[in-house]
N, C-alpha and C. Protein backbone atom coordinates (compact mmCIF):
# COMPACT_ATOMS: atom_id res chain seq x y z
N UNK A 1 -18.13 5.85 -1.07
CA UNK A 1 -17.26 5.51 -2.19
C UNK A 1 -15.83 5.34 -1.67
N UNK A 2 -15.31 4.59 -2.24
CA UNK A 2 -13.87 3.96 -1.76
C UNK A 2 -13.10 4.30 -3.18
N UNK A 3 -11.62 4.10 -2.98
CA UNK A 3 -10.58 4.00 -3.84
C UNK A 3 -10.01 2.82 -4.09
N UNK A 4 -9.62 2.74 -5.30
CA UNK A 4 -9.18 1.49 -5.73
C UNK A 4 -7.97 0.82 -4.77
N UNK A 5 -7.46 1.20 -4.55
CA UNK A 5 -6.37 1.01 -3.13
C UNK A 5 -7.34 0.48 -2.25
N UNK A 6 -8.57 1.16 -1.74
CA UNK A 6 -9.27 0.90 -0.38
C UNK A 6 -9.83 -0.01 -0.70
N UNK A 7 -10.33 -0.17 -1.79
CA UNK A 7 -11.00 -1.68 -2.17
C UNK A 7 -10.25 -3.45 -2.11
N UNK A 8 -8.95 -2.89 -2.69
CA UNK A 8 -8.00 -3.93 -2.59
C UNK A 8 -7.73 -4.42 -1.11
N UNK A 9 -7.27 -3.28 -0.29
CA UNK A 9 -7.16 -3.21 0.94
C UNK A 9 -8.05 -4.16 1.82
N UNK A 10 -9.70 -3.63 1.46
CA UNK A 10 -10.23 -3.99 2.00
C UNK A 10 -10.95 -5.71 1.72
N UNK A 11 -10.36 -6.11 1.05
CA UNK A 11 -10.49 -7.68 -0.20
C UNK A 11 -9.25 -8.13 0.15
N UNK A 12 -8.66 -7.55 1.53
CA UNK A 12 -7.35 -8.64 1.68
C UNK A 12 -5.97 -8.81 0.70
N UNK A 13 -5.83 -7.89 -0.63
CA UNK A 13 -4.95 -8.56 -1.44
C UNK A 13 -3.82 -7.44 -1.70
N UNK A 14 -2.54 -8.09 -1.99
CA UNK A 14 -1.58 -7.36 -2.02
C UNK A 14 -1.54 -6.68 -3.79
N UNK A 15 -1.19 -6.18 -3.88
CA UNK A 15 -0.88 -5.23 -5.03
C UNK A 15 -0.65 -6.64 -6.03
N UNK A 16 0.65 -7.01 -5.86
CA UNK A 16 0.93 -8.28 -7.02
C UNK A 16 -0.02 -9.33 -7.04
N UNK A 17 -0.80 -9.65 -5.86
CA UNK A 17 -1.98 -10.43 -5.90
C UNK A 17 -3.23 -10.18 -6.86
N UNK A 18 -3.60 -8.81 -6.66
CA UNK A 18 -4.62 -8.06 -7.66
C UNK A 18 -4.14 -8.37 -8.67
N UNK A 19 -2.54 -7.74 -9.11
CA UNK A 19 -1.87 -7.79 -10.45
C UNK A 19 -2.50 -9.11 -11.22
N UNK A 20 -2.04 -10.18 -10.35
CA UNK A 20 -2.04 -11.45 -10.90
C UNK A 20 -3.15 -11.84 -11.62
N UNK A 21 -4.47 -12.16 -10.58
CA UNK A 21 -6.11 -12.03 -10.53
C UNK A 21 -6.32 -11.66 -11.63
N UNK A 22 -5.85 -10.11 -11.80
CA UNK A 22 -6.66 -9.47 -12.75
C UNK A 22 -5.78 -9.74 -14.50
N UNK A 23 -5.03 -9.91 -14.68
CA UNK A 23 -3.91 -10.42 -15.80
C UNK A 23 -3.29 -9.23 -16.06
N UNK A 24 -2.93 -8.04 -15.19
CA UNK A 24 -1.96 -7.00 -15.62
C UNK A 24 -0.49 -7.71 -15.02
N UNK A 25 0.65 -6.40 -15.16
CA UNK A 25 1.84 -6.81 -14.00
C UNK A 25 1.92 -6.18 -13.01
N UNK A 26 2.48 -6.11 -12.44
CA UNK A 26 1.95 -5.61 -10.98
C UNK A 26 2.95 -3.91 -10.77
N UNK A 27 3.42 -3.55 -11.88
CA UNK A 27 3.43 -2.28 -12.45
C UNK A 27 2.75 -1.63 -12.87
N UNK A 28 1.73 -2.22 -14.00
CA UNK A 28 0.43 -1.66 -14.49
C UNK A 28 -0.40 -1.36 -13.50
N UNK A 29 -0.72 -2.36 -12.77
CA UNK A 29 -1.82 -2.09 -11.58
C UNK A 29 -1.46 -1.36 -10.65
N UNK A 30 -0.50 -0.92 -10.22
CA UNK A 30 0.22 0.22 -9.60
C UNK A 30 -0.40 1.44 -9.92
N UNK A 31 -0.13 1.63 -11.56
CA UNK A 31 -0.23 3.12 -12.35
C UNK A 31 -1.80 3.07 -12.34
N UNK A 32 -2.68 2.13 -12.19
CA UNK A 32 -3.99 1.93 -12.52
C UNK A 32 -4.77 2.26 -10.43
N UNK A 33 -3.81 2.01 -10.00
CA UNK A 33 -4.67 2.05 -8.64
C UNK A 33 -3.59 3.74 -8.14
N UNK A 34 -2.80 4.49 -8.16
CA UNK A 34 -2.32 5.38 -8.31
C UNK A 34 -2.86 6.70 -9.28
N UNK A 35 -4.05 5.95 -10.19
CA UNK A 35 -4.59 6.98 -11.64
C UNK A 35 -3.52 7.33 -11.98
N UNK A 36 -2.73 6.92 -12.52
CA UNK A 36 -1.74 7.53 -13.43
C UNK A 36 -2.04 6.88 -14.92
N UNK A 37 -2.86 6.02 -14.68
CA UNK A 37 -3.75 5.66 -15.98
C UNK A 37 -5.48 5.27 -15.76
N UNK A 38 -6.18 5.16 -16.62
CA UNK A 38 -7.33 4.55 -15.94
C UNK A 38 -8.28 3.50 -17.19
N UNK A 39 -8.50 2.36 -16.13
CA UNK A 39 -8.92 1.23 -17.01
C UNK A 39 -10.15 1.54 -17.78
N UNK A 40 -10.36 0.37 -18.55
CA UNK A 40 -11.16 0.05 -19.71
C UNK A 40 -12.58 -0.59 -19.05
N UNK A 41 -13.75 0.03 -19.42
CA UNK A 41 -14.58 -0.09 -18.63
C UNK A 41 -14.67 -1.58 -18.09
N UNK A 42 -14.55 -2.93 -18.75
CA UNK A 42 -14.85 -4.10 -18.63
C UNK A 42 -13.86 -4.28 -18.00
N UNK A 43 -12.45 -3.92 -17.97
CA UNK A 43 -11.61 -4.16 -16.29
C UNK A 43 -11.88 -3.54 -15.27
N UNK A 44 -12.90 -2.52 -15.25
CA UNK A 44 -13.57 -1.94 -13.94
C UNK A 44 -14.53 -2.85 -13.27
N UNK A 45 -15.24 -3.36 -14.18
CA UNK A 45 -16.18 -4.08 -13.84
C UNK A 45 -15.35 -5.29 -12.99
N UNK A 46 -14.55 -6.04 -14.03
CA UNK A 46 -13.38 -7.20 -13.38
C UNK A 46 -13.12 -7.31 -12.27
N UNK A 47 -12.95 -5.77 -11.56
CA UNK A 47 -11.65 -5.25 -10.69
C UNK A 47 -12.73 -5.20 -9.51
N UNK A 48 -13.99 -4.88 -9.70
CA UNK A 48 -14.59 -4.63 -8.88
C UNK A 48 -15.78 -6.02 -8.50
N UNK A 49 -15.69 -6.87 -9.44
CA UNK A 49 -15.86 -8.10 -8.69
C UNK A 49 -15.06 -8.79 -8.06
N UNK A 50 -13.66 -8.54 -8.28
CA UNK A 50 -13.12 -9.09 -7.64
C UNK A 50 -12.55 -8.96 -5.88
N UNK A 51 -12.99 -7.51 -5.76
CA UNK A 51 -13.30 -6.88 -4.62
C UNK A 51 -14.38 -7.14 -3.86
N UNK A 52 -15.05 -7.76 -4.82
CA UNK A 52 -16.59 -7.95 -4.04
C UNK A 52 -17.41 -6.79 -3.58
N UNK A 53 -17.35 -5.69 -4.68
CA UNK A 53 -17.73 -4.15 -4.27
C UNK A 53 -18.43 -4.08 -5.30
N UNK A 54 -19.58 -3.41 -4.97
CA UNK A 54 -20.50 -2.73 -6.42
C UNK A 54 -19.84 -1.32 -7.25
N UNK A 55 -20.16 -1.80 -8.39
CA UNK A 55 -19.11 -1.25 -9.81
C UNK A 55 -18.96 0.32 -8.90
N UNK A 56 -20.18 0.89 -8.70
CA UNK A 56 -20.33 2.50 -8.67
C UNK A 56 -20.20 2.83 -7.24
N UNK A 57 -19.10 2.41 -5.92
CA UNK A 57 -18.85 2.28 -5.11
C UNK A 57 -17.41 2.97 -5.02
N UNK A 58 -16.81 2.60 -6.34
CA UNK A 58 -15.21 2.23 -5.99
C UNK A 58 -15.27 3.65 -7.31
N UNK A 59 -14.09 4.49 -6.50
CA UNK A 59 -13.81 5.53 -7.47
C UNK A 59 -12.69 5.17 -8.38
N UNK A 60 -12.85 5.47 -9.86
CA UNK A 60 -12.08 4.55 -10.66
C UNK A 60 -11.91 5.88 -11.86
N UNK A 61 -12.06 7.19 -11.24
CA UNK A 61 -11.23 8.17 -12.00
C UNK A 61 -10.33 9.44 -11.05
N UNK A 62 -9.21 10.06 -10.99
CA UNK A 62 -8.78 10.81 -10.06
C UNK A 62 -9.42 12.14 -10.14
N UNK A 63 -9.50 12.44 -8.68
CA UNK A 63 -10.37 13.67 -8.64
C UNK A 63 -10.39 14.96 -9.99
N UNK A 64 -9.29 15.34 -10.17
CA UNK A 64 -9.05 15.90 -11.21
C UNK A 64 -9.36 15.60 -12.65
N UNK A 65 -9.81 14.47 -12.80
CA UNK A 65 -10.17 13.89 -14.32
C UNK A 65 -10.44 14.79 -15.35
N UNK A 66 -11.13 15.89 -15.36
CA UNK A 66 -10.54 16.67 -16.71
C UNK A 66 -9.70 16.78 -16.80
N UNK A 67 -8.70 17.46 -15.86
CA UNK A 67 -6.94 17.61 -16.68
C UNK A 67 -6.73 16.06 -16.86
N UNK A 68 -6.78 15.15 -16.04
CA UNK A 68 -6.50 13.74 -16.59
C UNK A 68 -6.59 13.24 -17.92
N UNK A 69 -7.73 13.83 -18.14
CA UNK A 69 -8.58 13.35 -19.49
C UNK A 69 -7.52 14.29 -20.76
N UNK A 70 -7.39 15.22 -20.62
CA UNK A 70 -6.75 16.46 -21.61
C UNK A 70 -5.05 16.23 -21.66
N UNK A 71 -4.93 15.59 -20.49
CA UNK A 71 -3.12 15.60 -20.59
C UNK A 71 -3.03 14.42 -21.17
N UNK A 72 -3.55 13.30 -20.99
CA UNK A 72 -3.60 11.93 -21.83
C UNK A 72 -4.24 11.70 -23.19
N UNK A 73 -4.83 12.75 -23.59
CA UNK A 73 -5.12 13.37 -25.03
C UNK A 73 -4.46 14.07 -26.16
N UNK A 74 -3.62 14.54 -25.07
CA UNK A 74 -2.73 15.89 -25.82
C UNK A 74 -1.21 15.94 -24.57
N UNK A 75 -0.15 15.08 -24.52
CA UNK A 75 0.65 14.84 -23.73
C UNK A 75 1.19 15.81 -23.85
N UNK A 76 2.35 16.52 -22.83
CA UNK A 76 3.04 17.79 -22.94
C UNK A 76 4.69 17.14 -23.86
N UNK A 77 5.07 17.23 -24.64
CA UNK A 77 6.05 16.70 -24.89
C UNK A 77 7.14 17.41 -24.69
């Protein structure tokens, strides 16, 4: 299993390149390949053809994903 970074990496494309490809800005896809957010299943799928990687290859939640899941549920304000 690879990371969304390693996938890009390894598909040749620069960050704003992915951005482009995929129709985010190349800020979003930042926070999205960083997990500081995490996509919608049908842009996983997107993201990972466009890598040319099978869907369940490419890790597409951060290790921690329960607190992920709970802090983006219930933000600390």
């Amino acid at each position: 299993m690879i990371t969304i970074e390693a996938a890009r990496v390894n598909a040749g494309l620069s960050q704003y390149e992915a951005a482009k490809r995929l129709g985010f800005s190349q800020k979003t896809y930042i926070d999205y390949e960083k997990y500081r957010k995490s996509l919608r299943i049908n842009m996983a799928y997107k993201l990972a053809g466009l890598y040319n990687q099978p869907f369940d290859n490419i890790i597409f939640l951060p290790d921690d994903y329960k607190t992920f899941v709970v802090e983006h549920r219930h933000p600390e304000k």
